[in-house]
N, C-alpha and C. Protein backbone atom coordinates (compact mmCIF):
# COMPACT_ATOMS: atom_id res chain seq x y z
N UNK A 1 0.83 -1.20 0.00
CA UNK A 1 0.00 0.00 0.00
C UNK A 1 0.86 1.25 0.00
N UNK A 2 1.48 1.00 0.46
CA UNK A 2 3.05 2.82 0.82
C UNK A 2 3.45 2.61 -0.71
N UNK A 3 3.86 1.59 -1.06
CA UNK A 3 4.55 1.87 -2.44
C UNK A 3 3.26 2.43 -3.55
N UNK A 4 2.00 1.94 -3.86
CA UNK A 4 0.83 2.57 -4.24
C UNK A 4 0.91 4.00 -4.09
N UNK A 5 0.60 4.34 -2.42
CA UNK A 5 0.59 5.44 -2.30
C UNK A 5 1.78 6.59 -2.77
N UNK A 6 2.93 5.58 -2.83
CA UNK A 6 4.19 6.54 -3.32
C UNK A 6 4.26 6.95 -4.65
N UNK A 7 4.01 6.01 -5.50
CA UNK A 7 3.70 5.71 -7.01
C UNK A 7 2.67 7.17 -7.21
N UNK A 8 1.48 6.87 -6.65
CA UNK A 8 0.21 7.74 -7.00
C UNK A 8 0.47 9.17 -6.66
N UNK A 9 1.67 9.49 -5.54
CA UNK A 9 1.66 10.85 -5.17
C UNK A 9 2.89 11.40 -6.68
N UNK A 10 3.69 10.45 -6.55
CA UNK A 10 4.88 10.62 -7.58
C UNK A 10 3.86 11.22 -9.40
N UNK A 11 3.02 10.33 -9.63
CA UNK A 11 2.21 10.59 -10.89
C UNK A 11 1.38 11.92 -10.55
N UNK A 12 1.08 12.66 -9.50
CA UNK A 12 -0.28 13.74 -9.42
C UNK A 12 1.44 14.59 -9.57
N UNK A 13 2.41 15.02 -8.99
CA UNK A 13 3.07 15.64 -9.14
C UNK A 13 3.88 15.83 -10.28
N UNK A 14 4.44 14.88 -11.14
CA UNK A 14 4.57 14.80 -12.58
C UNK A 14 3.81 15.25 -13.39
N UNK A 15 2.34 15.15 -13.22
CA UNK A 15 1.32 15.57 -13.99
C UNK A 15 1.08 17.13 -13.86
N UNK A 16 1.36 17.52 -12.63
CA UNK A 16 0.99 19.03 -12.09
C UNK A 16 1.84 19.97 -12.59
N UNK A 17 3.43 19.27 -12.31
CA UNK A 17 4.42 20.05 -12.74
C UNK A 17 5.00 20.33 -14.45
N UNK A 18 4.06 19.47 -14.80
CA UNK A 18 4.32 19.05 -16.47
C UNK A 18 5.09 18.50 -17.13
N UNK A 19 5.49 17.21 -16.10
CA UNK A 19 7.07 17.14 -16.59
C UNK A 19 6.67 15.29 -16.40
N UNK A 20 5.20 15.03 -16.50
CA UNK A 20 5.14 13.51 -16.85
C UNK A 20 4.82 13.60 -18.67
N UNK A 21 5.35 12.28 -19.17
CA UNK A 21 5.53 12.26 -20.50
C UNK A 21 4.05 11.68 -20.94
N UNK A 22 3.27 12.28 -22.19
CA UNK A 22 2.38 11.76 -22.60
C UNK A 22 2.56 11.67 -23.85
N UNK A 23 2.65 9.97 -24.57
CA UNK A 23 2.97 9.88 -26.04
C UNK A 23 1.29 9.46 -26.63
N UNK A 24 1.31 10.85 -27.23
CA UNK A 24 0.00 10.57 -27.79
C UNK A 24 -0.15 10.16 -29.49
N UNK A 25 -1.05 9.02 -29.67
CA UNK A 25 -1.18 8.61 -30.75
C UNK A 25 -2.56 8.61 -31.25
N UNK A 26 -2.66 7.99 -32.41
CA UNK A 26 -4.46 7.59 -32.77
C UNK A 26 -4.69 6.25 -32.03
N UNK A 27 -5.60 6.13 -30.84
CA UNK A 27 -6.17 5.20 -29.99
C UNK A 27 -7.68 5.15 -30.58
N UNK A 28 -7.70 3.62 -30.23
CA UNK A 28 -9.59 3.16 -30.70
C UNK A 28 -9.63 3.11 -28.95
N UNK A 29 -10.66 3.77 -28.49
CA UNK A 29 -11.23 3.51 -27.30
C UNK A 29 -11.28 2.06 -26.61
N UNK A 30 -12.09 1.17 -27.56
CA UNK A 30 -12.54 0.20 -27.39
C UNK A 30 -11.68 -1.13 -26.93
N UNK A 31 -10.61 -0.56 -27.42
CA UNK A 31 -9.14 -1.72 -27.46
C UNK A 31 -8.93 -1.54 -25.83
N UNK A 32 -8.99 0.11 -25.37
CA UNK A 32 -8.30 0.52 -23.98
C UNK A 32 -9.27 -0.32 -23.46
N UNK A 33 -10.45 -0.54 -23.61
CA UNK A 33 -11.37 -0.70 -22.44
C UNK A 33 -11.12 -2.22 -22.50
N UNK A 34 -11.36 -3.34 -23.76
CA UNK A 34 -11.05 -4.49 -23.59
C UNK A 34 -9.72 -4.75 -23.03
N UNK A 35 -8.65 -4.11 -22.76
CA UNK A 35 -7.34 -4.60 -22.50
C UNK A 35 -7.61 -3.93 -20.53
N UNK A 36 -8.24 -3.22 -20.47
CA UNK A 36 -8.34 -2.70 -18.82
C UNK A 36 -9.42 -4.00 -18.61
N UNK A 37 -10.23 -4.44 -18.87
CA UNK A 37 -11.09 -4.98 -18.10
C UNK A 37 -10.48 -6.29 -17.84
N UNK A 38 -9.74 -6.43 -19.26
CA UNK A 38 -8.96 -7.99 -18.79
C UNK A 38 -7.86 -7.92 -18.00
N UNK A 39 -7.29 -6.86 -17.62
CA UNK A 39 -6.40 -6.62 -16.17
C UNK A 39 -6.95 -7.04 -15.37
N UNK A 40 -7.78 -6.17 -15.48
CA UNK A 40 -8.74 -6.22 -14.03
C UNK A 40 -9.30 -7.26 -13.41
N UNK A 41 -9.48 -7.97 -14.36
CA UNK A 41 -10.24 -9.52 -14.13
C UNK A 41 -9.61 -10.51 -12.87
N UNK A 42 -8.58 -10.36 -12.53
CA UNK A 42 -7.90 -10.83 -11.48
C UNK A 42 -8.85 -10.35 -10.09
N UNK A 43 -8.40 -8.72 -10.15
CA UNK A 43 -9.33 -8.36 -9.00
C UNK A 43 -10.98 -8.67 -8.88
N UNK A 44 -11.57 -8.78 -10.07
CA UNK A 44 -12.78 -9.01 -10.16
C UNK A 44 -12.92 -10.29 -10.08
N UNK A 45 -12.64 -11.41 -10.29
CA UNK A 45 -12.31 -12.33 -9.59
C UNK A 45 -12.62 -12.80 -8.60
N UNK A 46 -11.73 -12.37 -7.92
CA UNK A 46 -11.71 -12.19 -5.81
C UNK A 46 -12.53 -11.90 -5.70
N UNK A 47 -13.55 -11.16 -5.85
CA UNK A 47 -14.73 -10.81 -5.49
C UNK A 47 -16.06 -11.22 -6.39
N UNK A 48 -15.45 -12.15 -7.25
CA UNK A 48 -17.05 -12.92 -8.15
C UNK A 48 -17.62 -11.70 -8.50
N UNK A 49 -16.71 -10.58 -9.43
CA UNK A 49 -17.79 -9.83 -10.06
C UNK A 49 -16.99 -10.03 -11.42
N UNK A 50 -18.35 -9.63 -12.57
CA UNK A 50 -18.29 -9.92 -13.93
C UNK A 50 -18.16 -8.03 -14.48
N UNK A 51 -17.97 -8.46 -15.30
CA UNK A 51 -17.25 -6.92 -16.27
C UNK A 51 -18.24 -7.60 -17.20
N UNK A 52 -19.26 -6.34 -17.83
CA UNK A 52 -20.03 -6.34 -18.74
C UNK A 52 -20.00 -5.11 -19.64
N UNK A 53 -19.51 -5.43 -21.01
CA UNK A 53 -18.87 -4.32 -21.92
C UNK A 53 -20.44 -4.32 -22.75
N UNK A 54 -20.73 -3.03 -23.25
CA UNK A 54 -21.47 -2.38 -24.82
C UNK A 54 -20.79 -1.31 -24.75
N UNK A 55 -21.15 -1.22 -26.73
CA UNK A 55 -20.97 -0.54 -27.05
C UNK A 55 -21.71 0.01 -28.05
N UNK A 56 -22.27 1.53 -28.61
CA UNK A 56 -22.94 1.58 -29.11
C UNK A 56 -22.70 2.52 -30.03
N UNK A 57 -21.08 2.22 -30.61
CA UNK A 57 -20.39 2.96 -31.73
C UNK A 57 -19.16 1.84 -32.36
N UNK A 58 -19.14 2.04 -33.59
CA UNK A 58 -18.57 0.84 -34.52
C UNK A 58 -16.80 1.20 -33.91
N UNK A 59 -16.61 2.60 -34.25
CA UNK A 59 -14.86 3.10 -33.73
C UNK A 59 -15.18 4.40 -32.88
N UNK A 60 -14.33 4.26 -32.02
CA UNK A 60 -14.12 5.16 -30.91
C UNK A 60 -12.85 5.63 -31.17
N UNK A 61 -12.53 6.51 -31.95
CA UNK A 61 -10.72 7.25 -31.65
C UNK A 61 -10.26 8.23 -31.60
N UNK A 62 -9.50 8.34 -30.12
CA UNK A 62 -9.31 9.43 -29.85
C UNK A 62 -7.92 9.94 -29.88
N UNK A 63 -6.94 10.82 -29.85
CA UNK A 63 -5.93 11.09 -29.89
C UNK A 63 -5.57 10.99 -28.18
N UNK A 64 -4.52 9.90 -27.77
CA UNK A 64 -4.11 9.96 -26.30
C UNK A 64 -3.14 9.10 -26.23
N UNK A 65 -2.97 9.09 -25.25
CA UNK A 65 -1.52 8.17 -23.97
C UNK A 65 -2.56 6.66 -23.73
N UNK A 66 -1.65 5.90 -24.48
CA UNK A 66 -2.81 4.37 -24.46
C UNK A 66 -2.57 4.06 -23.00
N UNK A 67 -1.02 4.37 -22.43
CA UNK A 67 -0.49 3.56 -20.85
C UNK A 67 -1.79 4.75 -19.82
N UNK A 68 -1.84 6.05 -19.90
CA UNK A 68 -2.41 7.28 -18.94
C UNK A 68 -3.66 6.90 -19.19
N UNK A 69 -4.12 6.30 -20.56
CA UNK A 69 -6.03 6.32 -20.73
C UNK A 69 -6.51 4.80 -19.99
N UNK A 70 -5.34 3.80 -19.87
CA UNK A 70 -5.48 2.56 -19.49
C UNK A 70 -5.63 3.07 -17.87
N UNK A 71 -4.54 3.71 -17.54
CA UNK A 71 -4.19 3.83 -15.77
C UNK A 71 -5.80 4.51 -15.07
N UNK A 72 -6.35 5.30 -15.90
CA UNK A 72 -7.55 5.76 -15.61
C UNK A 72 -8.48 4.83 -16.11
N UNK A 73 -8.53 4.05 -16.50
CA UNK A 73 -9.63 2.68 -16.58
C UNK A 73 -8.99 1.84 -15.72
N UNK A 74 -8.06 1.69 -15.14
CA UNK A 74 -8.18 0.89 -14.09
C UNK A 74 -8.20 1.05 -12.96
N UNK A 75 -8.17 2.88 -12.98
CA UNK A 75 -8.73 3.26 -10.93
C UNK A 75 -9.80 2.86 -11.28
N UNK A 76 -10.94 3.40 -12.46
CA UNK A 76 -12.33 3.33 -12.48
C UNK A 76 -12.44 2.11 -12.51
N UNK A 77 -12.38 1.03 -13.00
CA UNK A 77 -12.60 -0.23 -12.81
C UNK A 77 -12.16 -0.92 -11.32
N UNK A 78 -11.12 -0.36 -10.31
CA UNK A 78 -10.83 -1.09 -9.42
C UNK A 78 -12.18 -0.56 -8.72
N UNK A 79 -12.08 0.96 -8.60
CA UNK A 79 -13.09 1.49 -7.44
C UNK A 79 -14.45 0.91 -7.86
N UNK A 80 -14.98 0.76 -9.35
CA UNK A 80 -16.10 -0.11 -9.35
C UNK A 80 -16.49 -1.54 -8.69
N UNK A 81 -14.99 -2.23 -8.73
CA UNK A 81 -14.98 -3.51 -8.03
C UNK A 81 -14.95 -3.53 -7.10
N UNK A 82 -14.03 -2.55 -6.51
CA UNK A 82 -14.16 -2.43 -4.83
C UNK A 82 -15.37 -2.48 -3.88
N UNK A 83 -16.08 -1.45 -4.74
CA UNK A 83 -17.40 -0.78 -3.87
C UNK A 83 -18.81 -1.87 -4.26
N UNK A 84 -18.45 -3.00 -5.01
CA UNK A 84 -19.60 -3.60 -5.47
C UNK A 84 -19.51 -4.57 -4.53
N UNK A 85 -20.97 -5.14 -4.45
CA UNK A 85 -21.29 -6.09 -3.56
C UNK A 85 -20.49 -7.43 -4.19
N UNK A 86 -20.12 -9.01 -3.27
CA UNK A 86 -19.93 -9.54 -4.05
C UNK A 86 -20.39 -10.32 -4.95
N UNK A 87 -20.33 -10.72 -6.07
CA UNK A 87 -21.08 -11.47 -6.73
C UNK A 87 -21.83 -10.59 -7.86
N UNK A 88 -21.61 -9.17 -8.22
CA UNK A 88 -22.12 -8.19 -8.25
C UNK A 88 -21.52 -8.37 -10.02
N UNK A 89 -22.34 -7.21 -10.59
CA UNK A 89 -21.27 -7.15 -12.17
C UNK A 89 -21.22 -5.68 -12.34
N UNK A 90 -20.05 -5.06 -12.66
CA UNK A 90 -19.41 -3.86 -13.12
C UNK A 90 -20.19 -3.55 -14.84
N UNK A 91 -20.87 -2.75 -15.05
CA UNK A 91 -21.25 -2.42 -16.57
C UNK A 91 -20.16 -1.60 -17.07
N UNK A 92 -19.60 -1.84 -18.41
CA UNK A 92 -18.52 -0.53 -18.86
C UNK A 92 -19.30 -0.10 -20.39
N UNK A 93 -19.14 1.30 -20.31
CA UNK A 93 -19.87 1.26 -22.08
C UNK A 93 -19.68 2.59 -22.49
N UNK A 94 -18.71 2.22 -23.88
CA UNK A 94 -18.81 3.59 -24.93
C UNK A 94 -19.62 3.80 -25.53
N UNK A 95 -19.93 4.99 -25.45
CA UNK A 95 -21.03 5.60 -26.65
C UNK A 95 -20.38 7.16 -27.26
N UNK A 96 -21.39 7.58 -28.13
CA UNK A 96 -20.82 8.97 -28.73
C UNK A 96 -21.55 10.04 -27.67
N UNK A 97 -21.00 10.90 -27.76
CA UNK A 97 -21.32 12.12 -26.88
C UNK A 97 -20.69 13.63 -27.09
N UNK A 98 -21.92 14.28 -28.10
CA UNK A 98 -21.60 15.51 -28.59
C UNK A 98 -20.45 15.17 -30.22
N UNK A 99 -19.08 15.71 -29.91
CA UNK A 99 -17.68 15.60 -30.34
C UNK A 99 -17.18 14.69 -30.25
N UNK A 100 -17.78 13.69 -29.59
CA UNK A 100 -16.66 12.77 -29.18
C UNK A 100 -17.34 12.01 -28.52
N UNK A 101 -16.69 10.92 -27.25
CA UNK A 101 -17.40 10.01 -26.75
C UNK A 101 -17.07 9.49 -25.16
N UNK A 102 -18.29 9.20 -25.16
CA UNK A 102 -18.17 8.95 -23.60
C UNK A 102 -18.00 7.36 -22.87
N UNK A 103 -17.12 7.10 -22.15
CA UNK A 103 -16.39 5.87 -21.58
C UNK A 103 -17.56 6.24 -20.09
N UNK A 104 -18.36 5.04 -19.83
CA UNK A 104 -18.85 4.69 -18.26
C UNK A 104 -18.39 3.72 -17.55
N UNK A 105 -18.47 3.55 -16.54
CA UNK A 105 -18.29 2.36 -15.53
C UNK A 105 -19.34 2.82 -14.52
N UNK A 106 -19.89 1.60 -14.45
CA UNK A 106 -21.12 1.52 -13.55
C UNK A 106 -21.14 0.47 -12.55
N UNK A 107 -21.15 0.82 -11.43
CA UNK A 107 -21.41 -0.16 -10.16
C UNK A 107 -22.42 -0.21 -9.31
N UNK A 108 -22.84 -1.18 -9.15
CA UNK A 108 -24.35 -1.27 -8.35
C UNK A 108 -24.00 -1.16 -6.61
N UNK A 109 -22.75 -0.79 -6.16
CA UNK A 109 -22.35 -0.57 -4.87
C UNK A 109 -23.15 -0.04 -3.53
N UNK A 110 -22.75 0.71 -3.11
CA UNK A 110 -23.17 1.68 -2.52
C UNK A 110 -23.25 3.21 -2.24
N UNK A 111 -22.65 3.84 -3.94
CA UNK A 111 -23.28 5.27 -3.92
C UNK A 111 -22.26 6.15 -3.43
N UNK A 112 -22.40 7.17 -3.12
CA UNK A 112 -22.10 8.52 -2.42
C UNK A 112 -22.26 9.34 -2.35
N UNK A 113 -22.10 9.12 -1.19
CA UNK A 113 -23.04 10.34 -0.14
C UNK A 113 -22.49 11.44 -0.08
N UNK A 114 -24.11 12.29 -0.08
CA UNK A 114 -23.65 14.09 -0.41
C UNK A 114 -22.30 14.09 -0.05
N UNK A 115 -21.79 14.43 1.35
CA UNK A 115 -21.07 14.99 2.30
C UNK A 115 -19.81 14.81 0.63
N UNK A 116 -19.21 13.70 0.39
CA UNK A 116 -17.85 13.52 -0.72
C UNK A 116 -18.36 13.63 -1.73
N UNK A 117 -19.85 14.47 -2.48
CA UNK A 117 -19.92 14.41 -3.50
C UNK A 117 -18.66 16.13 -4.33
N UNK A 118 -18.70 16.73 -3.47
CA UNK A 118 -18.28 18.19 -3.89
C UNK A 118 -16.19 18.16 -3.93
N UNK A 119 -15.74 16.75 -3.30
CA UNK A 119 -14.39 16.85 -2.91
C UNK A 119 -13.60 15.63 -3.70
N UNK A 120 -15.04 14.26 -4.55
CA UNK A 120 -14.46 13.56 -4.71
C UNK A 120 -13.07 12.91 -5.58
N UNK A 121 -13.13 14.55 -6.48
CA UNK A 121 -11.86 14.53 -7.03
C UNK A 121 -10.52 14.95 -6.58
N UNK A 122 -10.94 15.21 -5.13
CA UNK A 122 -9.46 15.69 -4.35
C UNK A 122 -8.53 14.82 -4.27
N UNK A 123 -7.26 15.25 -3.65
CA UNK A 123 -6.02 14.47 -3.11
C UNK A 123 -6.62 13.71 -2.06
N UNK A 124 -6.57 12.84 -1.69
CA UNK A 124 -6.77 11.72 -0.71
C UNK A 124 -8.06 12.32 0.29
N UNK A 125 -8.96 11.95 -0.84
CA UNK A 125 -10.69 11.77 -0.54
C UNK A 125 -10.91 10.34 -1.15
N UNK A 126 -11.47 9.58 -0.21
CA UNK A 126 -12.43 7.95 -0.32
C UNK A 126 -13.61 9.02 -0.58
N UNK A 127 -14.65 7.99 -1.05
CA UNK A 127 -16.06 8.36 -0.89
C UNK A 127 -16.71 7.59 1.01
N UNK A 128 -16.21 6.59 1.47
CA UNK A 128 -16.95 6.27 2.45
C UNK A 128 -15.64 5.83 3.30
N UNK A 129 -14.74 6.51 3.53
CA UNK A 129 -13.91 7.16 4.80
C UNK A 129 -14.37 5.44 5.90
N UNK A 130 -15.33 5.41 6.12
CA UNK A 130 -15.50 4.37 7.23
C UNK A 130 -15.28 2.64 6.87
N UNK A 131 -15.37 3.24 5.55
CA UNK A 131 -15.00 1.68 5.14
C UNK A 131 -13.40 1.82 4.51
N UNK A 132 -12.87 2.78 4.21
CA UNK A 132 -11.73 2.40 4.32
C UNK A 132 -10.61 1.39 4.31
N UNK A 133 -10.86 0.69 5.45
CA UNK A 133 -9.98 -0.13 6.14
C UNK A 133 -10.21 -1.46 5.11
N UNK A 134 -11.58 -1.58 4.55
CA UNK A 134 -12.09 -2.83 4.13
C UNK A 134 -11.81 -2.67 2.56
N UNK A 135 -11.71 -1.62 2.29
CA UNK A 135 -11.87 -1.41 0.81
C UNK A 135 -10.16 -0.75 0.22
N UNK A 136 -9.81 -0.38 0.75
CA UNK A 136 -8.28 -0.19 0.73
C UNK A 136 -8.09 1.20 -0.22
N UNK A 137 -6.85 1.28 -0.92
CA UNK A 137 -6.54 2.58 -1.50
C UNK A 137 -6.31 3.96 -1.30
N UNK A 138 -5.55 4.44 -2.27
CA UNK A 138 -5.02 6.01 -1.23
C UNK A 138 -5.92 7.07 -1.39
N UNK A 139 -6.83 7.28 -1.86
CA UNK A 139 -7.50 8.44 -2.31
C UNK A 139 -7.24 9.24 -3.23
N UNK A 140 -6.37 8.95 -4.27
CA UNK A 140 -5.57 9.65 -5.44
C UNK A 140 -5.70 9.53 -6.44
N UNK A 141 -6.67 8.03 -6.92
CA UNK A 141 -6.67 7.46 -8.38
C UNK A 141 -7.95 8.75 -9.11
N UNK A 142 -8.91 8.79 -8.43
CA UNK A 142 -9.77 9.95 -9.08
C UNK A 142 -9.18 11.60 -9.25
N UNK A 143 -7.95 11.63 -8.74
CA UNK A 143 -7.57 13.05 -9.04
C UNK A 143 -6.80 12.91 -9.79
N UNK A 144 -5.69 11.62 -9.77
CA UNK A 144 -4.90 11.01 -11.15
C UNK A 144 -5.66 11.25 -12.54
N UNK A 145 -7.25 10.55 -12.41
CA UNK A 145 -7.85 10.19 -13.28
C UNK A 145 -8.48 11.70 -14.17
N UNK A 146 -8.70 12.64 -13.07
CA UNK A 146 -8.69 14.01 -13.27
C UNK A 146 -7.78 14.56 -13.97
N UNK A 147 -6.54 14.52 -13.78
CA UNK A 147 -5.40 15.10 -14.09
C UNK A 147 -5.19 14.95 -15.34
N UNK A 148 -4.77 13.49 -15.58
CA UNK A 148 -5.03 12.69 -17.16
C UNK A 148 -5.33 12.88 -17.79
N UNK A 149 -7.23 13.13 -17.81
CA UNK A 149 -7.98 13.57 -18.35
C UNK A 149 -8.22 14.88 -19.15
N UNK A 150 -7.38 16.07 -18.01
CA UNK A 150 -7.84 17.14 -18.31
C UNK A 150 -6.30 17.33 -19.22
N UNK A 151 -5.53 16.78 -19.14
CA UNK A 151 -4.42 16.47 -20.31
C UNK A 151 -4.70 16.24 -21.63
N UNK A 152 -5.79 15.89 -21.57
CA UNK A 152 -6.41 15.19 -23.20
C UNK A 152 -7.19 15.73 -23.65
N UNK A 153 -7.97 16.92 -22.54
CA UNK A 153 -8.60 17.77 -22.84
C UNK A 153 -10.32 17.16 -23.45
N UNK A 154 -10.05 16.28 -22.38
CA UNK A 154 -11.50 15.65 -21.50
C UNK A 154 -11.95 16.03 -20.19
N UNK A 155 -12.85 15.21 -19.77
CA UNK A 155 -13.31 15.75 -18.74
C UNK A 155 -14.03 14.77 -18.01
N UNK A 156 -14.48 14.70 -16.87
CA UNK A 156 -14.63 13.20 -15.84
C UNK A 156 -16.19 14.05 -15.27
N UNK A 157 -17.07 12.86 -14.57
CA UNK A 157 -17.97 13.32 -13.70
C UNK A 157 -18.35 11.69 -13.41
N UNK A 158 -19.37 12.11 -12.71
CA UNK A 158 -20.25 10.82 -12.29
C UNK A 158 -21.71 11.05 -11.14
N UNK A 159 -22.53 10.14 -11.46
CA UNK A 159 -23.68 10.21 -10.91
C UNK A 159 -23.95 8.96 -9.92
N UNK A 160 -24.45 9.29 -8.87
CA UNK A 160 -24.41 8.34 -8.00
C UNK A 160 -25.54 8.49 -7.13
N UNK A 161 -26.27 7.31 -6.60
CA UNK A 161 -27.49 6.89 -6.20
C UNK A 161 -26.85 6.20 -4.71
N UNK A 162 -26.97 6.88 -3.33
CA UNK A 162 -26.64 5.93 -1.76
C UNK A 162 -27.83 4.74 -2.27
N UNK A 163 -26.66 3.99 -2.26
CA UNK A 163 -27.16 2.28 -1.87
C UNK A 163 -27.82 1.50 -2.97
N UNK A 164 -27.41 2.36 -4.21
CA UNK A 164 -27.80 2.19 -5.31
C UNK A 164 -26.47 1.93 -6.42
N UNK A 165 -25.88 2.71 -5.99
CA UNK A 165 -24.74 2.00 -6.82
C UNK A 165 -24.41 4.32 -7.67
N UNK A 166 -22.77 3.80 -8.46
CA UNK A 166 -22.30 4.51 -9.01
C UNK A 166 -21.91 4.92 -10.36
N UNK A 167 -22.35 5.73 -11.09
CA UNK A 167 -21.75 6.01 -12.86
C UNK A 167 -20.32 7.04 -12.40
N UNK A 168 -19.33 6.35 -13.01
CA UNK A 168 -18.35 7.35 -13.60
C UNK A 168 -18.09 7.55 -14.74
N UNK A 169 -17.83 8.59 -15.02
CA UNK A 169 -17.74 8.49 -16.54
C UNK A 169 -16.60 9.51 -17.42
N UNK A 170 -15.80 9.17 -18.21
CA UNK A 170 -15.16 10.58 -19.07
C UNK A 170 -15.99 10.73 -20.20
N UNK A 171 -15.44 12.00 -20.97
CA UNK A 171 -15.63 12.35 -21.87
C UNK A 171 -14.34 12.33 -22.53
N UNK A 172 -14.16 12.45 -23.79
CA UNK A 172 -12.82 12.69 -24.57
C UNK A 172 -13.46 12.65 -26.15
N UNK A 173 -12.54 14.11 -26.50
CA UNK A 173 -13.11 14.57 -28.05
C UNK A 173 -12.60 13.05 -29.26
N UNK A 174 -13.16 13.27 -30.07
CA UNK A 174 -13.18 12.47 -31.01
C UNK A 174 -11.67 12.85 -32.07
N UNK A 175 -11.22 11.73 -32.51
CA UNK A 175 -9.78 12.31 -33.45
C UNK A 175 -10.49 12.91 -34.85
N UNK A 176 -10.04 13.85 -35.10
CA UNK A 176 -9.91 14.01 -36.26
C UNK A 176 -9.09 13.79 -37.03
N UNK A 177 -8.95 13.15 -38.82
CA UNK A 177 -7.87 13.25 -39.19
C UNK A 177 -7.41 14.26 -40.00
N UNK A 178 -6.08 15.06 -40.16
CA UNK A 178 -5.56 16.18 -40.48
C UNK A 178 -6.19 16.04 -41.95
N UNK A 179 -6.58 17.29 -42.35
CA UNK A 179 -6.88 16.74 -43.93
C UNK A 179 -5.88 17.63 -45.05
């Protein structure tokens, strides 16, 4: 967990100071999300939850950092697994949105509550502080995931239902090609 936490403080400060490297190419969305979920599958696993992909666009491509767009599908995918009951299934799904298109992860968990809805993209904010201990992690991957994001000149949110479960979601513009 210290080395996590060392790693995650090391990346928000690289990112802040401008001096982490982002090799950006033409990325298909769809590839990031099949290659994160099958990471993930280990952790999902341990906890008997299933990863359930749609999609409801033929190509998704965006200009980005395949390693920075992956690292942010797999806070969102851990914290989906984390917070889900077990036995539970994680939904993930691209669609188009506006310019471009929108990446979800959806967990039927347990939500969050007002009080961390206004901070949850801070430096070491959990959403449920009391569980903590059970659910692990430093509080950094959603401001990572922030950071990243706003590198690519996307943008993150999410909607969430106490005891109902959680949407996170980015946005990220669509590539154009130079003509």
């Amino acid at each position: 967990r210290l080395i996590r936490l060392i790693n995650d403080i090391l990346d928000l400060d690289k990112i802040q100071a401008g001096m982490m490297d982002f090799k950006m190419q033409p990325l298909d969305l769809t590839e990031i999300i099949t290659q994160s979920a099958a990471a993930s599958q280990g952790l999902g696993d341990q906890r008997g939850i299933s990863y359930v992909f749609t999609s409801s666009v033929d190509k998704a491509e965006v200009q980005g950092d395949h390693d920075r767009l992956c690292q942010v599908m797999a806070n969102l995918l851990s914290n989906a697994t984390k917070f889900s009951p077990t036995g539970g299934r994680v939904e993930i799904s691209i669609s188009r949105n506006g310019p471009g298109f929108r990446v979800a992860v959806t967990d039927h968990g347990t939500g969050i509550s007002e009080e961390f809805r206004d901070t949850i993209f801070d430096r070491f904010t959990q959403a449920e502080q009391t569980d903590s201990s059970r659910i692990g992690g430093t509080g950094l991957g959603l401001s990572i995931c922030k950071s990243i994001l706003d590198h690519h000149q996307g943008t993150i949110g999410f909607k969430s239902e106490v005891g109902r479960g959680s949407k996170f979601y980015f946005d990220l513009p669509e590539r154009i090609d130079p003509a």
